[in-house]
C-alpha atoms as a PDB file:
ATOM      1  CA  UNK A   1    -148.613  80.529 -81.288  1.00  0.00           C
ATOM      2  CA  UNK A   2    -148.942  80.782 -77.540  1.00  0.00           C
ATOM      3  CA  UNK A   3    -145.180  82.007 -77.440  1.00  0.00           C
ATOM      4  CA  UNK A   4    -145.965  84.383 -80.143  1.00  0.00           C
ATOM      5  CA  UNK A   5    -147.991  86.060 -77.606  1.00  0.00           C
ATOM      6  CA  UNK A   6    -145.828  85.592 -74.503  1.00  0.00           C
ATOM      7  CA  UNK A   7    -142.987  87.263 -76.017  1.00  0.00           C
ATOM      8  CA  UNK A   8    -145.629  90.196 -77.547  1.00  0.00           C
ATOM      9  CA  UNK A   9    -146.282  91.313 -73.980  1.00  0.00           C
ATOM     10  CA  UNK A  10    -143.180  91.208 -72.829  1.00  0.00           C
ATOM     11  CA  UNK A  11    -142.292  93.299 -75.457  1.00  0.00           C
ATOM     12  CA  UNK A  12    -144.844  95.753 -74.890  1.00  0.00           C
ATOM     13  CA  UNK A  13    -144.243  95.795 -71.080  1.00  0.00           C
ATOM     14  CA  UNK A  14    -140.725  96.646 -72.404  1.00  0.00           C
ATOM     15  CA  UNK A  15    -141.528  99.106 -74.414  1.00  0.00           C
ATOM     16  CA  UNK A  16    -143.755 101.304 -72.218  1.00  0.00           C
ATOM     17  CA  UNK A  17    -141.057 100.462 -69.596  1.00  0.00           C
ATOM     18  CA  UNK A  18    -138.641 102.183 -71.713  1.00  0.00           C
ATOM     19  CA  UNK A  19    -141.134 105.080 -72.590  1.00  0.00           C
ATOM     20  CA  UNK A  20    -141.534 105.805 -68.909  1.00  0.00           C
ATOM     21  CA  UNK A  21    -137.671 105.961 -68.636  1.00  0.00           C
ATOM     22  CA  UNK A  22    -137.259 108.263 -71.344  1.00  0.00           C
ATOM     23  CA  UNK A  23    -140.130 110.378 -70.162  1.00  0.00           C
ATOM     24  CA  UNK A  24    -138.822 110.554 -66.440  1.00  0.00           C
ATOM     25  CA  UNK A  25    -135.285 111.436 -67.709  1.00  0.00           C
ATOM     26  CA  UNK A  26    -136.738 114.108 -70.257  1.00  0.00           C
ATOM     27  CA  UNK A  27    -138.488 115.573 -66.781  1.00  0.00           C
ATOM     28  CA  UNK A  28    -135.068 115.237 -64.680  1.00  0.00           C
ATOM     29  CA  UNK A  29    -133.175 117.154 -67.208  1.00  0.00           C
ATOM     30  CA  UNK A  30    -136.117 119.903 -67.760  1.00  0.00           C
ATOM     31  CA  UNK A  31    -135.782 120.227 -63.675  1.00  0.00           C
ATOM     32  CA  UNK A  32    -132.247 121.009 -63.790  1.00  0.00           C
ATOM     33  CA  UNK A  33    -132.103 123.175 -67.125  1.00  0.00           C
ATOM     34  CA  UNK A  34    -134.803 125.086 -64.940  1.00  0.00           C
ATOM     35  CA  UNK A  35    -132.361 125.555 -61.286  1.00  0.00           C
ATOM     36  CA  UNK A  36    -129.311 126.727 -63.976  1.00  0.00           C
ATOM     37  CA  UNK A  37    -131.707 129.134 -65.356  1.00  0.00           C
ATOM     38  CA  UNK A  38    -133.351 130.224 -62.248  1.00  0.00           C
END
């Protein structure tokens, strides 16, 4: 049971972690779609 929830956060720590990448990339590409429209 106790593993169940060690491997739950890490999970969710990966997740978000993976969120945040996706959002941060999302923003990069926005930023240069932007300076080729500009």
């Amino acid at each position: 049971m106790f593993n169940y929830f060690i491997l739950k956060n890490k999970y969710i720590k990966a997740k978000n972690h993976f969120e945040m990448n996706e959002i941060t990339h999302k923003n990069k590409i926005k930023k240069i779609n932007f300076l080729f429209t500009v």
